[in-house]
Protein backbone atom coordinates (compact mmCIF):
# COMPACT_ATOMS: atom_id res chain seq x y z
CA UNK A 1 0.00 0.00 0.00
CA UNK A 2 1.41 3.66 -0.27
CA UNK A 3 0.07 7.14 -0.42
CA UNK A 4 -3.24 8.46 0.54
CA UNK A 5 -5.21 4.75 -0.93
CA UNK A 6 -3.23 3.52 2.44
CA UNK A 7 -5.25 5.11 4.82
CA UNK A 8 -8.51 4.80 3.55
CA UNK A 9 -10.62 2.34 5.71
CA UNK A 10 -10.95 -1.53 4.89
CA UNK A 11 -14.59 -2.20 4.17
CA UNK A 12 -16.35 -5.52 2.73
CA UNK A 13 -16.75 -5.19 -0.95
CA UNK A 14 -20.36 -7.29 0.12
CA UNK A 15 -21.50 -4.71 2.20
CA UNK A 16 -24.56 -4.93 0.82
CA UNK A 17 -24.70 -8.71 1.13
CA UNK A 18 -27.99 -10.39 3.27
CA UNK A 19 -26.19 -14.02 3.35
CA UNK A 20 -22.56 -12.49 3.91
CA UNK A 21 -21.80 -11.53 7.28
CA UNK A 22 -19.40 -8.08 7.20
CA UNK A 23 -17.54 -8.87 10.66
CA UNK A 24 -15.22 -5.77 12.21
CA UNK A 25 -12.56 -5.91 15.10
CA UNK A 26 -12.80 -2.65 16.40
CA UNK A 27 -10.11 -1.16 18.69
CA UNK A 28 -9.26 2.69 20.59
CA UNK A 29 -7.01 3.94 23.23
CA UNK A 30 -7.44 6.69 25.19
CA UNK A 31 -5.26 9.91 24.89
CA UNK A 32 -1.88 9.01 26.28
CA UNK A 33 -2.76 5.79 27.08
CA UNK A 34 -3.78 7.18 30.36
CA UNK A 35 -5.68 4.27 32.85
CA UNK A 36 -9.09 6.36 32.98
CA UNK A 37 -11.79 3.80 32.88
CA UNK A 38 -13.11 2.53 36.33
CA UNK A 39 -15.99 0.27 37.01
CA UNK A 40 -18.58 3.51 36.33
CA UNK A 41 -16.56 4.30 33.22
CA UNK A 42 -16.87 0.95 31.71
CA UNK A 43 -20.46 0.14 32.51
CA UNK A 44 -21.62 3.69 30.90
CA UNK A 45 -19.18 2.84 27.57
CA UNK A 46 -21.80 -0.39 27.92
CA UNK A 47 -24.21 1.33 28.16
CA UNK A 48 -24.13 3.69 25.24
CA UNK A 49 -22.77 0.58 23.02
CA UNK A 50 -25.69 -1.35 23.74
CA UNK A 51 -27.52 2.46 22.52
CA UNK A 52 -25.94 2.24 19.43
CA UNK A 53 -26.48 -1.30 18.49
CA UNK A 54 -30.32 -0.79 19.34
CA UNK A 55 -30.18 2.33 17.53
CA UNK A 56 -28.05 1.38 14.13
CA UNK A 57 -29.22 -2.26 14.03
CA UNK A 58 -25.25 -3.62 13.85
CA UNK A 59 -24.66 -5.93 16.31
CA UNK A 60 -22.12 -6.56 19.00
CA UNK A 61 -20.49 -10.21 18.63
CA UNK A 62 -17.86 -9.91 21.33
CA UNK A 63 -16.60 -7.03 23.47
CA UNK A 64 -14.41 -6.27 26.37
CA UNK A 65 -13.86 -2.80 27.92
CA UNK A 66 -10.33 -2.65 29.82
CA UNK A 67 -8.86 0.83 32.10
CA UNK A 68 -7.45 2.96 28.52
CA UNK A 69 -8.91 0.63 25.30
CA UNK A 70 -12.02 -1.22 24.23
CA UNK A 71 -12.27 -4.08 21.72
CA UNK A 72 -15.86 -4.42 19.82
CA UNK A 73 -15.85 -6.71 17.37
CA UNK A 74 -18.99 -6.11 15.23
CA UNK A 75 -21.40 -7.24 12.39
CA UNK A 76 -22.57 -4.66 10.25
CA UNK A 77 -25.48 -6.14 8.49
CA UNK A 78 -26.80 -3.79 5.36
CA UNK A 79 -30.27 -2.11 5.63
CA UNK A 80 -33.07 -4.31 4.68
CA UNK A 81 -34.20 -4.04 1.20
CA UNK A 82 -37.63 -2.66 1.93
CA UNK A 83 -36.46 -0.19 3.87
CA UNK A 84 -37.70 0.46 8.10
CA UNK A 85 -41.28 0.19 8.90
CA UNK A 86 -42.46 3.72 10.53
CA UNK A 87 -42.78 1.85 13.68
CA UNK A 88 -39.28 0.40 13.05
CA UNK A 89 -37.88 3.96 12.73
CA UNK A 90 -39.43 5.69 15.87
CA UNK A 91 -38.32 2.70 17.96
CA UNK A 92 -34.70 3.00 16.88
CA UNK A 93 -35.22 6.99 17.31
CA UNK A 94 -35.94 6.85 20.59
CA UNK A 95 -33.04 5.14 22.29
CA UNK A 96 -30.96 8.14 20.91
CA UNK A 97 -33.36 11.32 21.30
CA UNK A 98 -36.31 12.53 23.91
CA UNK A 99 -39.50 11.46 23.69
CA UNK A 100 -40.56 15.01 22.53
CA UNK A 101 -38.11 14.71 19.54
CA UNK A 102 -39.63 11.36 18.57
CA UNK A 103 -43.07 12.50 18.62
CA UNK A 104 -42.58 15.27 16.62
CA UNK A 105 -41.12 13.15 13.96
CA UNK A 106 -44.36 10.80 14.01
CA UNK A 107 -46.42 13.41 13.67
CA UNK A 108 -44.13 14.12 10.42
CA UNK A 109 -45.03 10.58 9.61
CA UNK A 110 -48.46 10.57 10.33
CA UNK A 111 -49.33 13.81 8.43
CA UNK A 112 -47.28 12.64 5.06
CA UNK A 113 -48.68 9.75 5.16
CA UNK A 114 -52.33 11.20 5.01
CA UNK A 115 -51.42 14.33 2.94
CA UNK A 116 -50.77 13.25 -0.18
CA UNK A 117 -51.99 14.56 -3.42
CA UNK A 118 -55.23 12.98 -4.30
CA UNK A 119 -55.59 12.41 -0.67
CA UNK A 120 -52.99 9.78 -0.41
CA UNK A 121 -49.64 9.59 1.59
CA UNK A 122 -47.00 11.96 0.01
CA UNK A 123 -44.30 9.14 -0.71
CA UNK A 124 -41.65 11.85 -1.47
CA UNK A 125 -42.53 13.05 2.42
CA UNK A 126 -42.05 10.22 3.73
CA UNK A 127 -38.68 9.04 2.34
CA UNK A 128 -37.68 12.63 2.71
CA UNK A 129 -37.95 12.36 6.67
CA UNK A 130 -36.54 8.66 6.85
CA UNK A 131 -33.83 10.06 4.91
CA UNK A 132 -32.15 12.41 7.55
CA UNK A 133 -32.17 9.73 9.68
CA UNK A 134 -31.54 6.03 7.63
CA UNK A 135 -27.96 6.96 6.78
CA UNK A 136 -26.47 6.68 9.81
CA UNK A 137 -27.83 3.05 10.71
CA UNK A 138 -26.21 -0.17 9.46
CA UNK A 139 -22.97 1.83 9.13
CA UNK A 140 -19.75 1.41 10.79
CA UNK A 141 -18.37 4.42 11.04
CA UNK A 142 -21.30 6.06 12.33
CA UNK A 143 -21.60 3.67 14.93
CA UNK A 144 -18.17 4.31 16.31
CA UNK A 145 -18.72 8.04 15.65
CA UNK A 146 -21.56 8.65 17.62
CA UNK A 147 -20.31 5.81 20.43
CA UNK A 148 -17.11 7.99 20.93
CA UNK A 149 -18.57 10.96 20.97
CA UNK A 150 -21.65 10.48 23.31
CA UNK A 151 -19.23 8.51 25.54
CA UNK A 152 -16.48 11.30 25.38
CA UNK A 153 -19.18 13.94 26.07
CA UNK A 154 -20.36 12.27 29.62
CA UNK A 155 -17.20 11.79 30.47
CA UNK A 156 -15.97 15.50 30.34
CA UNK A 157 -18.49 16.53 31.95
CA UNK A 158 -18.17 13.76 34.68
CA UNK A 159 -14.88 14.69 35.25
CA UNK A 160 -14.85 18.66 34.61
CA UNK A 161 -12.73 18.39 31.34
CA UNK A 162 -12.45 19.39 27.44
CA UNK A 163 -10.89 17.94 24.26
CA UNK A 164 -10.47 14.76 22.91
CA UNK A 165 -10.66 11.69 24.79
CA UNK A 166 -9.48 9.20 22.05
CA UNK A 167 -5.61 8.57 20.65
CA UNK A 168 -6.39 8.47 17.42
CA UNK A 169 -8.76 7.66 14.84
CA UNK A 170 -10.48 4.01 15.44
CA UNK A 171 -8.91 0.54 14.08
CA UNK A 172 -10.66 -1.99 12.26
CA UNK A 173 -9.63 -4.91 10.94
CA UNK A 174 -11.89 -6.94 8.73
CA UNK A 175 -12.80 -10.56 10.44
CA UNK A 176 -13.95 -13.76 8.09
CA UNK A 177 -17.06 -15.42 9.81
CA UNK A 178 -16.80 -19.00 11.26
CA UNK A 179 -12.63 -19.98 12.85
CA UNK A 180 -11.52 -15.84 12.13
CA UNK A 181 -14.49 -14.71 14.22
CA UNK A 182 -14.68 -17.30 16.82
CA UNK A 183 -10.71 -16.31 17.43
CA UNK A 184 -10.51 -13.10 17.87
CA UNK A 185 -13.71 -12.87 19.66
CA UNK A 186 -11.64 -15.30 22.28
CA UNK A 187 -8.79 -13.02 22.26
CA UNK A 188 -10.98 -10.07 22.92
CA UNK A 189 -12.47 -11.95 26.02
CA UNK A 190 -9.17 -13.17 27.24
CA UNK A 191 -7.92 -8.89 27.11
CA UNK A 192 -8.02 -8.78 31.18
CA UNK A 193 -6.80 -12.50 31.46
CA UNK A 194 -3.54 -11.61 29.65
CA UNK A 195 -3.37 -8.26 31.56
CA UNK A 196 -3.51 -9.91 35.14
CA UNK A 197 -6.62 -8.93 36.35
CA UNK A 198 -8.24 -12.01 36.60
CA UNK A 199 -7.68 -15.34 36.07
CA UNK A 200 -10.76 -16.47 34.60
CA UNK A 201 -12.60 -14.18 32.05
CA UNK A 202 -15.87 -15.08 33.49
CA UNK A 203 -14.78 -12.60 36.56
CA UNK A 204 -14.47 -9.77 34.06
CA UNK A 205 -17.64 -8.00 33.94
CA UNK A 206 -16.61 -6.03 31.43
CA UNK A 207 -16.33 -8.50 28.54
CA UNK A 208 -18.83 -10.47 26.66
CA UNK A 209 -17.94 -13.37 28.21
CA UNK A 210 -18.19 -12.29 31.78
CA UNK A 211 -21.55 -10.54 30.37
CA UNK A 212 -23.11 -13.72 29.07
CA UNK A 213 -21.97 -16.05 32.42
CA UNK A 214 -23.08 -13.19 35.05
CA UNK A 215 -25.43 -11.49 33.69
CA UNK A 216 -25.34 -8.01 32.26
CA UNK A 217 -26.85 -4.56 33.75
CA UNK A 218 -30.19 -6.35 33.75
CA UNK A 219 -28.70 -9.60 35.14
CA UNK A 220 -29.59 -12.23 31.89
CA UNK A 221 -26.69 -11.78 29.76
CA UNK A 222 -29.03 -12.42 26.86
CA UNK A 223 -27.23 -9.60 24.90
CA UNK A 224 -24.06 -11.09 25.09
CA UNK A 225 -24.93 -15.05 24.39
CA UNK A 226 -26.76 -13.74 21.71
CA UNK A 227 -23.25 -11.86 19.93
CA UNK A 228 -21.10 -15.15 21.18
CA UNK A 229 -23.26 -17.67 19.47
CA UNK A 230 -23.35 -15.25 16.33
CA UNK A 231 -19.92 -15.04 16.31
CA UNK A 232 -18.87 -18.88 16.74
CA UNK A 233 -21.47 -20.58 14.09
CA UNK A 234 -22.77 -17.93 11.83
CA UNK A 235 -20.70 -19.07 9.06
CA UNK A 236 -23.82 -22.58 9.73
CA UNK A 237 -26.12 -20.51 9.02
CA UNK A 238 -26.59 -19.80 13.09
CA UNK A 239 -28.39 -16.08 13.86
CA UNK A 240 -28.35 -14.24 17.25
CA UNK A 241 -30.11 -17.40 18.83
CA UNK A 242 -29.24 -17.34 22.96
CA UNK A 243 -30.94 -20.67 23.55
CA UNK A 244 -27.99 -22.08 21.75
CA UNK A 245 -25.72 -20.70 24.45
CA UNK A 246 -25.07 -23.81 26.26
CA UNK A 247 -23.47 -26.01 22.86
CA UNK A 248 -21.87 -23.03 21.54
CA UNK A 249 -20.24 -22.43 24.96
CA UNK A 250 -18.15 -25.71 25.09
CA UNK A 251 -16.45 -24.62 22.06
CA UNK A 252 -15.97 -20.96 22.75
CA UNK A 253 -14.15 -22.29 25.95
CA UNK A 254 -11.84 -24.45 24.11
CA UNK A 255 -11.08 -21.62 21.69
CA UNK A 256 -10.36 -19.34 24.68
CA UNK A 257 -7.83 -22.71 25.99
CA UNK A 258 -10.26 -23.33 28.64
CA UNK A 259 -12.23 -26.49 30.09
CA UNK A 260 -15.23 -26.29 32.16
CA UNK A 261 -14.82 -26.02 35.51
CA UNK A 262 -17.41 -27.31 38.41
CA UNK A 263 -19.46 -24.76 38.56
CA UNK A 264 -21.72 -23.93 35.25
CA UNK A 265 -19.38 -21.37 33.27
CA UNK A 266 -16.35 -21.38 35.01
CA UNK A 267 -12.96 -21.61 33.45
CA UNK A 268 -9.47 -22.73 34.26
CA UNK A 269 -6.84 -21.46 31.90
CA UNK A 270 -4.61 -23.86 30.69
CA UNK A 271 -7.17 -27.08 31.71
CA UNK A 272 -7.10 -27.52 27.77
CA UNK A 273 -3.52 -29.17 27.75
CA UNK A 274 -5.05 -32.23 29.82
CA UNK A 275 -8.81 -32.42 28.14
CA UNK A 276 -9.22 -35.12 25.87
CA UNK A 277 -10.98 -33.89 22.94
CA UNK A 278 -14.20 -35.65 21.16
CA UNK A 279 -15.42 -35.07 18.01
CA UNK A 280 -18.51 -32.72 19.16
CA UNK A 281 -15.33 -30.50 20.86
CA UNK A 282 -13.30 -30.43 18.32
CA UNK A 283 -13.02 -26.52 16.57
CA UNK A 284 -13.34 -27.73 13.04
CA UNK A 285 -13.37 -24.80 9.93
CA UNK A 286 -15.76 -25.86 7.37
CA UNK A 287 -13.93 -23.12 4.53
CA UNK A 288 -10.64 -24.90 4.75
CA UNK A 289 -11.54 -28.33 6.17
CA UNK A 290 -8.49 -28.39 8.95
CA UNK A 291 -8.85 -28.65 12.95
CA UNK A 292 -7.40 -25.97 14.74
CA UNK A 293 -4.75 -26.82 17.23
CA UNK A 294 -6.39 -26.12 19.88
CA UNK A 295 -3.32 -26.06 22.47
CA UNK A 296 -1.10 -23.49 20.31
CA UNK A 297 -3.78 -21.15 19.18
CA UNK A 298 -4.69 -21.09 22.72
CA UNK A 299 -1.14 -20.11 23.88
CA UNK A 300 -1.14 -17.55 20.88
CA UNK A 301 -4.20 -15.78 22.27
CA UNK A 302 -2.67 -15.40 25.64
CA UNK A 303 -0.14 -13.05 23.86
CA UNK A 304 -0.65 -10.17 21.92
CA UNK A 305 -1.71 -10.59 18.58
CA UNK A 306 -0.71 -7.60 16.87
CA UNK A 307 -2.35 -8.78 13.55
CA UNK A 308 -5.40 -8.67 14.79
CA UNK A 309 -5.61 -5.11 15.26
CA UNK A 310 -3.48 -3.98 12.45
CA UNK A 311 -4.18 -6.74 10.04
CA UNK A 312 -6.49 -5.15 7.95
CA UNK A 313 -7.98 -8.42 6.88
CA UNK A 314 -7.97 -12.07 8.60
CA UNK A 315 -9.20 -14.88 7.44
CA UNK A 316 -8.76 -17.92 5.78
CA UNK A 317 -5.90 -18.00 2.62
CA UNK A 318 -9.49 -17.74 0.07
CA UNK A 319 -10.97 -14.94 1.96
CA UNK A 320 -7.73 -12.68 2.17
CA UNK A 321 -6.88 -12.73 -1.56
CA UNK A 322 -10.70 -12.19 -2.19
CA UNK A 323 -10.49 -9.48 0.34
CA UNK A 324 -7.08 -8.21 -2.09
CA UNK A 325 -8.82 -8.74 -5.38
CA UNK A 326 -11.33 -6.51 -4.39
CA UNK A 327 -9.31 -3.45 -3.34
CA UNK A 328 -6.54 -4.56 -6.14
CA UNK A 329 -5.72 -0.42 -6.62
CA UNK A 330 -4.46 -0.34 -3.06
CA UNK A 331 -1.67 -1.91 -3.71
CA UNK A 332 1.74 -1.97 -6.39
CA UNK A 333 1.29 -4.11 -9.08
CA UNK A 334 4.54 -5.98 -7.86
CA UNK A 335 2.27 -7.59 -5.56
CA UNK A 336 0.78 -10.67 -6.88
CA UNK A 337 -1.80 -11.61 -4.27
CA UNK A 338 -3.03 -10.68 -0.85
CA UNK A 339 -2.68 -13.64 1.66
CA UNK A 340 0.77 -13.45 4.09
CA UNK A 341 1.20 -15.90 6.51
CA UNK A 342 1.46 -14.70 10.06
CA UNK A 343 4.31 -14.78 12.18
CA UNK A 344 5.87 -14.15 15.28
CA UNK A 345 3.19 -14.01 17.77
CA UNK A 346 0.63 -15.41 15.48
CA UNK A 347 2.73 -18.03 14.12
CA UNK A 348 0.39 -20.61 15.87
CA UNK A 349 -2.41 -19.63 13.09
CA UNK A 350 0.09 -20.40 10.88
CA UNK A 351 -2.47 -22.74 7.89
CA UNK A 352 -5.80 -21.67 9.39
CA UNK A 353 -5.40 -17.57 9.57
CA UNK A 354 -4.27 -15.17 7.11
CA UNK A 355 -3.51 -11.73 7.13
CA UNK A 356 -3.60 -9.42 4.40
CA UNK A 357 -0.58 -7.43 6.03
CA UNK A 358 2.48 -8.27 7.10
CA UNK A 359 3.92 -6.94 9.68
CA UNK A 360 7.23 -7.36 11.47
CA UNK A 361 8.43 -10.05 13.49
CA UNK A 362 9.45 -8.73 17.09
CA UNK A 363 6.69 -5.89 17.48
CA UNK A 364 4.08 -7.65 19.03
């Protein structure tokens, strides 16, 4: 890559896909680094996630919010063909804006509706008012937009500051359903597990994982099983279905290098090394037909990953050079094809991941 085509963002060329999930890892630090977030910090970043994902109708997969970075990693499914219902619309309005607001734009509704010429609805009306609003749902930079912002405005005012609360622009990396997904959602989960701050992730309330075990701010979790499941079987087919929690949890624990402990949930790191695996257990990829290893992948995500975050793409070797073929004028034409192997502290993927970057061995 070089020049200004460099820093454009990675998006899926199927965006507009309904059978093709478009899958983000999401990443920011705060200014300086600087250890900011607390337990009230962290459950209002929560909080106005949650907003968003009501409010744009992309969904949260896996998440974990640690004391100066978050990790979302997100599907961003396109805006159904037909359009939002009315009804659909004021819903979604009102988890961002007062109730006052969101009457006065269904009285829009209503009167277009009933105004038309010839007595009927004025159709140009009516698209004209879902207009200034539709844009900025099932989009991902919009949804990290207005999550940074809202979050960055109660937190200056919280704690009697100005400016910028962010290091930089966000990172996003773009994540191939089924083994890619189910990975780095792991890793994300595993964040305070790697820093020290627990030993098992189901301690973290923070995290997805922690979310879906103990129970979020309403104390069900559904939320969070829902974005787990997603993100372990979508690539079968599998939607935001919670009641498959308890299967899909087996194998999210052996991607995270975990076996179940006594008590329902409950983890102990490293208990993978002595499990004996069965074929129901085992973390097969249906796009490239291989088993992971469970044992190294595991170690891997108890390091930092640095491809991951700066990746661009991951996925398997067919996905990647897809990914490449798509956005063929970011690169030189001495490059051939898209898929590099990764290395260093991702060598474990080494066959089963793929990253359409690389990046040097030693950084991270």
């Amino acid at each position: 890559m070089s020049g200004k085509k460099g820093t454009k963002r990675w998006l899926t060329p199927w965006a507009e896909s309904e059978d093709r999930p478009s899958v983000y890892h999401l990443t920011s630090r705060v200014v300086d680094r600087r250890f900011v977030f607390g337990d009230e910090e962290r459950g209002k970043f929560r909080m106005f996630m949650r907003m968003m994902e009501n409010f744009s109708g992309c969904r949260v997969l896996s998440y974990c919010v640690m004391s100066n970075h978050f990790h979302i990693l997100l599907e961003v499914p396109p805006m159904p063909k037909a359009g939002l219902s009315d009804a659909e619309l004021l819903k979604r309005l009102g988890v961002l804006y007062a109730e006052n607001f969101v009457k006065s734009v269904a009285d829009e509704l209503s009167a277009a509706r009933a105004e038309g010429d010839g007595g009927g609805e004025d159709a140009d009306a009516v698209s004209e008012i879902h207009g200034r609003f539709t844009p900025r749902m099932h989009d991902l930079s919009d949804f990290m937009k207005t999550l940074l912002q809202r979050f960055t405005r109660w937190f200056n005012r919280e704690h009697n500051r100005t400016g910028t609360l962010w290091e930089d622009r966000f990172k996003s990396v773009i994540v191939e359903s089924g083994t890619a997904a189910r990975t780095i959602a792991a890793y994300i989960d595993l964040n305070p597990v790697r820093a020290g701050m627990v030993s098992d992730p189901a301690d973290y309330r923070w995290s997805s994982y922690g979310e879906a075990v103990g129970g979020g701010a309403k104390g069900n979790g559904k939320k969070a099983r829902e974005g787990l499941v997603r993100a372990c079987m979508s690539h079968k087919g599998v939607g935001f279905e919670a009641e498959k929690w308890k299967e899909v949890s087996r194998i999210y624990r052996r991607a995270m290098g975990m076996a179940l402990g006594r008590k329902s949930g409950r983890t102990e790191v490293g208990a993978a090394r002595h499990a004996t695996k069965n074929e129901e257990e085992m973390l097969t990829s249906k796009d490239n037909e291989t088993v992971l290893p469970d044992l190294g992948m595991a170690g891997m995500l108890m390091k930092r990953v640095r491809y991951f975050t700066d990746g661009a793409v991951i996925g398997s070797k067919e996905f990647v050079n897809e990914a490449f073929e798509g956005a063929r004028e970011r690169f030189t034409e001495r490059r051939k094809d898209g898929a590099r192997r990764m290395r260093g502290s991702g060598a474990a993927a080494k066959g089963v991941l793929w990253s359409i970057r690389d990046l040097r061995v030693g950084i991270g």
